[in-house]
PDB file of N, CA and C in Angstrom:
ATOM      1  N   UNK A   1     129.259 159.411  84.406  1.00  0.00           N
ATOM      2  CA  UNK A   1     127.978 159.707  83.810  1.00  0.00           C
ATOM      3  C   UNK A   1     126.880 159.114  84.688  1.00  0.00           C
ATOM      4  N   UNK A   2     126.186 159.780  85.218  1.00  0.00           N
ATOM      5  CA  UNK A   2     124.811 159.440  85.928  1.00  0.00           C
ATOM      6  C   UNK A   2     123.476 159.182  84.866  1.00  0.00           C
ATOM      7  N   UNK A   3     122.524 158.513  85.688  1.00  0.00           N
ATOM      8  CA  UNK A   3     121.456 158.289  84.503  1.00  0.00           C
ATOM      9  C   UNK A   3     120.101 158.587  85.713  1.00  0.00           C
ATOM     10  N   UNK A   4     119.435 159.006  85.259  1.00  0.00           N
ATOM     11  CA  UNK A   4     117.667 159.419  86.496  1.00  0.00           C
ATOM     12  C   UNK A   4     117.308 158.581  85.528  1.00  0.00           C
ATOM     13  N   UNK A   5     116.782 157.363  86.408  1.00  0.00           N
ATOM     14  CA  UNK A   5     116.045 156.430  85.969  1.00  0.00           C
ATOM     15  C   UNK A   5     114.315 156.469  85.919  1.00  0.00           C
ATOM     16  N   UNK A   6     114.136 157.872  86.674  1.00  0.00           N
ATOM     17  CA  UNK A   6     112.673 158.187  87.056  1.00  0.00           C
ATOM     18  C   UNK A   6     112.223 158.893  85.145  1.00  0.00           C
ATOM     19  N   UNK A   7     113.587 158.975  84.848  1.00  0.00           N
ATOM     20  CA  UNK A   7     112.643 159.557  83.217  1.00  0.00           C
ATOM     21  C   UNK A   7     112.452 158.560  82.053  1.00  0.00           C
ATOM     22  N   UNK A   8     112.747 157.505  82.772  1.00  0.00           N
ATOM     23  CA  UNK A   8     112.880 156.274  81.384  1.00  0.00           C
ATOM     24  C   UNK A   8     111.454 155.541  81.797  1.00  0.00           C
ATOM     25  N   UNK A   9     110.823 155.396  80.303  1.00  0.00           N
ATOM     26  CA  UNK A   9     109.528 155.285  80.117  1.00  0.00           C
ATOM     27  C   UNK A   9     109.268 154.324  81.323  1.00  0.00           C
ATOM     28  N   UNK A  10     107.616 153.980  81.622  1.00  0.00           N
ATOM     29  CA  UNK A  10     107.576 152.951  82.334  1.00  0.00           C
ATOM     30  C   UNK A  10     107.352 151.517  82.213  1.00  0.00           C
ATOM     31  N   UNK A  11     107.374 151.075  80.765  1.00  0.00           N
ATOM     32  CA  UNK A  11     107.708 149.381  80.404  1.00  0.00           C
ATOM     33  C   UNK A  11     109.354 149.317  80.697  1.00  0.00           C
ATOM     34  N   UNK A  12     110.165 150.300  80.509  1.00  0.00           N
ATOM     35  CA  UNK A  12     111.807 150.494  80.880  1.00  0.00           C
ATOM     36  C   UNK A  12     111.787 150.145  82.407  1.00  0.00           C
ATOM     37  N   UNK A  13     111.094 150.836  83.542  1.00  0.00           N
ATOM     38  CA  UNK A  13     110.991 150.915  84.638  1.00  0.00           C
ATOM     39  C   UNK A  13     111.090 149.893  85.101  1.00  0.00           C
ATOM     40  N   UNK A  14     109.359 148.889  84.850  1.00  0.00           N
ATOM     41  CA  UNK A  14     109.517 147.896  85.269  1.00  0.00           C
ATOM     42  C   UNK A  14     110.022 146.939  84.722  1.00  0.00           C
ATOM     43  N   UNK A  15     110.918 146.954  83.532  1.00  0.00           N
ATOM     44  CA  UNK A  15     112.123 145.598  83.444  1.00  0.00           C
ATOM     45  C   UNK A  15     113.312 146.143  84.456  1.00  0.00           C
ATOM     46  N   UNK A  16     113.742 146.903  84.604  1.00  0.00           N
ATOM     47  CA  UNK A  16     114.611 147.312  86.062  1.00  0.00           C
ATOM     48  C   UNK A  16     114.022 146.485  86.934  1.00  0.00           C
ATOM     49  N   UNK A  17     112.528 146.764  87.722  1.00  0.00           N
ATOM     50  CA  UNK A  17     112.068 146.005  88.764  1.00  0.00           C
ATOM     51  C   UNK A  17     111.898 144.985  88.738  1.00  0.00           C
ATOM     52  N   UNK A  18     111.385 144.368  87.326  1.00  0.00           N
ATOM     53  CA  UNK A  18     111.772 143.071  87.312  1.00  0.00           C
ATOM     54  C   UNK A  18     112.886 141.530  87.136  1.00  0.00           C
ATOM     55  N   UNK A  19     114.180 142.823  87.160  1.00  0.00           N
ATOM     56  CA  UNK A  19     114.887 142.373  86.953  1.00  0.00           C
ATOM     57  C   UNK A  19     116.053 141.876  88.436  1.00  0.00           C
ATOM     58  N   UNK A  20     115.324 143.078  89.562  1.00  0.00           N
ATOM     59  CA  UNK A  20     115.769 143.676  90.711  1.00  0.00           C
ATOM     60  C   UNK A  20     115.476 142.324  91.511  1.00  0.00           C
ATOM     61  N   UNK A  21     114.047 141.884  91.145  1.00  0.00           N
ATOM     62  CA  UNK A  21     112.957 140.959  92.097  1.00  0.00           C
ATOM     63  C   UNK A  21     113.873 139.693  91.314  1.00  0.00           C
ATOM     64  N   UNK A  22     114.503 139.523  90.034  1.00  0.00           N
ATOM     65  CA  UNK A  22     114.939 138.269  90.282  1.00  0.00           C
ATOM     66  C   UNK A  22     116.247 137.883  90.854  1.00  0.00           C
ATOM     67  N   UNK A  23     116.931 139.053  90.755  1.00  0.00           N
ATOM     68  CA  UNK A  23     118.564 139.312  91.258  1.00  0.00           C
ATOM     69  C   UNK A  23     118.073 138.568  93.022  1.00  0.00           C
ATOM     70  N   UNK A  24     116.895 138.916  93.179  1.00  0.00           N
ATOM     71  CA  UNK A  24     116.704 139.055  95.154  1.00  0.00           C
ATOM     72  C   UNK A  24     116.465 137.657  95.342  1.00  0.00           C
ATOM     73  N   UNK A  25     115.181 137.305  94.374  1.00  0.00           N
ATOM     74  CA  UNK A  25     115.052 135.459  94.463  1.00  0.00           C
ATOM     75  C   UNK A  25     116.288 134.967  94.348  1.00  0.00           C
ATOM     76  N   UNK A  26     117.264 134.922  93.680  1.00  0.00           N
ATOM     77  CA  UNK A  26     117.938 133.911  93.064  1.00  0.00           C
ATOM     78  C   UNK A  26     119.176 134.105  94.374  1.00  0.00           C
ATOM     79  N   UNK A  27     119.410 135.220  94.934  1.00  0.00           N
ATOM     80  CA  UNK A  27     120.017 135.357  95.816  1.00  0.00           C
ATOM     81  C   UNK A  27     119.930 134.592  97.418  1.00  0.00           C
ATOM     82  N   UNK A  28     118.368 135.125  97.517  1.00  0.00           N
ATOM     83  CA  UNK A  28     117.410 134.232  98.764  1.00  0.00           C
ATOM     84  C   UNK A  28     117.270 132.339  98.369  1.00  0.00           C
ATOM     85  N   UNK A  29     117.441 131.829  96.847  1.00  0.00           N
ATOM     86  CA  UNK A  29     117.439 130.782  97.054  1.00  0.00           C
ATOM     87  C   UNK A  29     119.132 130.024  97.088  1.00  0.00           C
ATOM     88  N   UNK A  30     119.765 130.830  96.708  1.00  0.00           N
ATOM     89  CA  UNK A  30     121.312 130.625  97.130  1.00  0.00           C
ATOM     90  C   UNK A  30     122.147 130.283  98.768  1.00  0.00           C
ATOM     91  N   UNK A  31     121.015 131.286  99.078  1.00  0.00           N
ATOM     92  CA  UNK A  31     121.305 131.465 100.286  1.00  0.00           C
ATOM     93  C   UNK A  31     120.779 131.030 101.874  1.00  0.00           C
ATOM     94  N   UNK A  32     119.613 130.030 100.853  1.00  0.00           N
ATOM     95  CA  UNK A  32     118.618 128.928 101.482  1.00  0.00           C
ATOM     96  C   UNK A  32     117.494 129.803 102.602  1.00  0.00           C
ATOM     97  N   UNK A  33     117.220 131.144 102.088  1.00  0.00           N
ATOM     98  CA  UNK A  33     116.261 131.668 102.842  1.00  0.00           C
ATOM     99  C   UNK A  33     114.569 131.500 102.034  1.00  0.00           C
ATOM    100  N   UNK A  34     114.952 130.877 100.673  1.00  0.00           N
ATOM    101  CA  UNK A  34     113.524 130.917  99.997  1.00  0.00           C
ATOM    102  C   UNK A  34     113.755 129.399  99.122  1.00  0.00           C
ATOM    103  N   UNK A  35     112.567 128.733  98.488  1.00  0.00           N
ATOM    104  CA  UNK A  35     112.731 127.612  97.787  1.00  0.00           C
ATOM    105  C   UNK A  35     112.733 128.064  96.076  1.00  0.00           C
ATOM    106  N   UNK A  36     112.595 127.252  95.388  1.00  0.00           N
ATOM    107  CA  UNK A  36     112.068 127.344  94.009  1.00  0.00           C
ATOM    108  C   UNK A  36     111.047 127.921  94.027  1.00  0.00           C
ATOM    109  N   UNK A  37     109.769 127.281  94.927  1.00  0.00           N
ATOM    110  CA  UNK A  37     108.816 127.869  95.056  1.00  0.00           C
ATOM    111  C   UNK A  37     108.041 129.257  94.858  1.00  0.00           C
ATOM    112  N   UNK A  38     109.111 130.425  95.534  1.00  0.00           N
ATOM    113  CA  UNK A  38     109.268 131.445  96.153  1.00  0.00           C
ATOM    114  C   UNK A  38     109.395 132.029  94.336  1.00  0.00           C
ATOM    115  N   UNK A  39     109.589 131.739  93.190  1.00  0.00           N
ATOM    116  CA  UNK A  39     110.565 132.111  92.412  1.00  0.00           C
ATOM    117  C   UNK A  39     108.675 132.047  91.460  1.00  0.00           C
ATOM    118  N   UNK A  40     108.188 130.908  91.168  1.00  0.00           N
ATOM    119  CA  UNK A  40     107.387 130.380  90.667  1.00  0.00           C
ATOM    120  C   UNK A  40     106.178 131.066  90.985  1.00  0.00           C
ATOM    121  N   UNK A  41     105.880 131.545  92.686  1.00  0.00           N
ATOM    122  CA  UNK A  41     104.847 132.011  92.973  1.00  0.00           C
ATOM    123  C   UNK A  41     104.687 133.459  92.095  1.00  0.00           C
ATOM    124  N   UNK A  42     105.976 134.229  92.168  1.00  0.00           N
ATOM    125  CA  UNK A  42     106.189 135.669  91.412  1.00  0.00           C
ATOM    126  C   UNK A  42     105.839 135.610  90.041  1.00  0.00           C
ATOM    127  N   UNK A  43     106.421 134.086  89.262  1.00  0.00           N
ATOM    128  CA  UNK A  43     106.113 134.169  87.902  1.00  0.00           C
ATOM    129  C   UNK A  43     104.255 134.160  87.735  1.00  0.00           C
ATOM    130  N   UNK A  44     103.918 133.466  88.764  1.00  0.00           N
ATOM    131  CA  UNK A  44     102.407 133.507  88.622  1.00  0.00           C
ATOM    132  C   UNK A  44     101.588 134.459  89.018  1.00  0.00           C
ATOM    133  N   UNK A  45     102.464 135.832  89.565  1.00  0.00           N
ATOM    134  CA  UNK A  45     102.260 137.687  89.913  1.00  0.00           C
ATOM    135  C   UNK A  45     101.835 138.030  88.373  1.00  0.00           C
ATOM    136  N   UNK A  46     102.815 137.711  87.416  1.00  0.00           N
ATOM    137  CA  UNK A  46     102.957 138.605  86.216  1.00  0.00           C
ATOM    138  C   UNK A  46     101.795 138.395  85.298  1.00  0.00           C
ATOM    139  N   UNK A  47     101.212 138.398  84.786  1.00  0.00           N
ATOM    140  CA  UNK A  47     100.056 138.571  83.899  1.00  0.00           C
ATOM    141  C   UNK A  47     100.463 138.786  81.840  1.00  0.00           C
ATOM    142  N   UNK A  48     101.311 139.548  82.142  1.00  0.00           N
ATOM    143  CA  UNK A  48     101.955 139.726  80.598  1.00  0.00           C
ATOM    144  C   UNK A  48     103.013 138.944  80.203  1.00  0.00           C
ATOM    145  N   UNK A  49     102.771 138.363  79.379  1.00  0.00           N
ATOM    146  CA  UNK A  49     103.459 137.442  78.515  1.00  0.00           C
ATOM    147  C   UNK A  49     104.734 137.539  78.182  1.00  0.00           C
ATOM    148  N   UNK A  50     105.315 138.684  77.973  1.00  0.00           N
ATOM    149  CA  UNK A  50     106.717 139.326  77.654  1.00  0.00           C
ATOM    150  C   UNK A  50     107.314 139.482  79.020  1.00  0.00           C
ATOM    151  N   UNK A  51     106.370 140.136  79.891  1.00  0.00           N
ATOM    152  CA  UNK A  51     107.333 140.265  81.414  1.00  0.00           C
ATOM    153  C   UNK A  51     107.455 138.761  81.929  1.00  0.00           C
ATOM    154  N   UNK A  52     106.953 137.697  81.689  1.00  0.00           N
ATOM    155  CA  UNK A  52     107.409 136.755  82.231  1.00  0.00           C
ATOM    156  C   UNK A  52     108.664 136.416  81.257  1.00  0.00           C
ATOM    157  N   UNK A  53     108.713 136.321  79.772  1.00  0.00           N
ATOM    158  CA  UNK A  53     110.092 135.666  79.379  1.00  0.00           C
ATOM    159  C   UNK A  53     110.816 136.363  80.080  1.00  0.00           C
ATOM    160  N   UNK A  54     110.719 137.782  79.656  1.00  0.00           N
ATOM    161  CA  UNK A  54     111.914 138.447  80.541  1.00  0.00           C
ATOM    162  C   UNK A  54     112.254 138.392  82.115  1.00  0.00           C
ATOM    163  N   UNK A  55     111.187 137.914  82.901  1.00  0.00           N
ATOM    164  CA  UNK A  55     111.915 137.751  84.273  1.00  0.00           C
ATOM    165  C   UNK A  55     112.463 136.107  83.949  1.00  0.00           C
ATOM    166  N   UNK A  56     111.906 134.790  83.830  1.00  0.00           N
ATOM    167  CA  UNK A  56     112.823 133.783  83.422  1.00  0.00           C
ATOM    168  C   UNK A  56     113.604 133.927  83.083  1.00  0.00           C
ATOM    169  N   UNK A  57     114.177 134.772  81.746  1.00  0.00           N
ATOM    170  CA  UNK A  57     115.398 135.281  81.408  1.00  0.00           C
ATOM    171  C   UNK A  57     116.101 135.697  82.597  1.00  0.00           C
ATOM    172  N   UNK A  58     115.744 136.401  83.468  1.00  0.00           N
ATOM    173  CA  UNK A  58     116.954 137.342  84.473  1.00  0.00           C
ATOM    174  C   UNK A  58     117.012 135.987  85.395  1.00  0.00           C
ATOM    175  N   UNK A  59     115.516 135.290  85.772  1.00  0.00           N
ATOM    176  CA  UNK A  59     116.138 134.226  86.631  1.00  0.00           C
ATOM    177  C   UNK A  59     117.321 133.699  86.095  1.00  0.00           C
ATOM    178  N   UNK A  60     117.561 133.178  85.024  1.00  0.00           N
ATOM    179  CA  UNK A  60     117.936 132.070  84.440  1.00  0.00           C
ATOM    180  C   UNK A  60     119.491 132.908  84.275  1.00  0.00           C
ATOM    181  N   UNK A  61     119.798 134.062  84.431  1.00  0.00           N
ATOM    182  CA  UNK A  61     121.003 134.569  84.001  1.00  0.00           C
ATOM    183  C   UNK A  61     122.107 134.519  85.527  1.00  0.00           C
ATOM    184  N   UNK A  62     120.734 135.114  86.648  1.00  0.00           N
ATOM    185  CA  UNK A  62     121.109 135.386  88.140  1.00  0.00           C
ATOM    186  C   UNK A  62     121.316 134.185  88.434  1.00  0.00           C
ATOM    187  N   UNK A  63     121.128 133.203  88.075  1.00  0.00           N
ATOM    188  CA  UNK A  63     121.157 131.215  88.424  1.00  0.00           C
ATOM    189  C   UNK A  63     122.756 130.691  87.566  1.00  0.00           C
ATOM    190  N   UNK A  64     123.207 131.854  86.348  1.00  0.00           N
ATOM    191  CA  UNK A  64     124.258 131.233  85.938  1.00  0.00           C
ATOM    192  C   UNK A  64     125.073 132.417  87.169  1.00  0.00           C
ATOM    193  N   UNK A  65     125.110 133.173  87.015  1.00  0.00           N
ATOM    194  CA  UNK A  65     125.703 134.268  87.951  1.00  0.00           C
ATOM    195  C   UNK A  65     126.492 133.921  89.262  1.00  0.00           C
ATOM    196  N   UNK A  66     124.951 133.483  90.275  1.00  0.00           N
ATOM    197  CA  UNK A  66     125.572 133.070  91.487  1.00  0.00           C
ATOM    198  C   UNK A  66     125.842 131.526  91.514  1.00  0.00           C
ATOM    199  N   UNK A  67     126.057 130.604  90.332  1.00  0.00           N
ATOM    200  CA  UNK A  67     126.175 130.045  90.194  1.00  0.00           C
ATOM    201  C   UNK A  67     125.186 128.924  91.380  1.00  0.00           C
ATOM    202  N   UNK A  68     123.892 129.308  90.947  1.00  0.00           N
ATOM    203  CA  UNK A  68     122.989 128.521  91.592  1.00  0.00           C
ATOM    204  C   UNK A  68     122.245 127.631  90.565  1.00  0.00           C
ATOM    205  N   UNK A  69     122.127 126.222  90.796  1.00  0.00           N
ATOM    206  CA  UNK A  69     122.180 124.965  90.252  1.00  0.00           C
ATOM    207  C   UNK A  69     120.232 124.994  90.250  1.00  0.00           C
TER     208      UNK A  69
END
């Protein structure tokens, strides 16, 4: 089963993208190409209140994941 993600509304969209951007931080700080920093500056991108729990949330899931401390 395939899914076109181009038809799912766009608050749907961007929790995908924001979920994409934390999979990449948490990866880059695993992998010692970015700091905490790098993670913090993005949370201070977001403006809406809900997209930040929810990217903390994905940080915080991608941090149990790659098992980054």
């Amino acid at each position: 089963m395939s899914f076109n993600l181009s038809l799912l509304p766009p608050d749907e969209k961007n929790k995908i993208e924001l979920d994409k951007q934390a999979s990449f931080l948490v990866w880059k700080l695993k992998e010692a190409k970015s700091g905490p920093e790098a993670i913090e500056e993005e949370l201070s991108k977001i403006n809406d209140a809900d997209e930040k729990v929810f990217f903390q949330q994905a940080i915080d899931k991608y941090k149990r994941v790659m098992g980054v401390a």
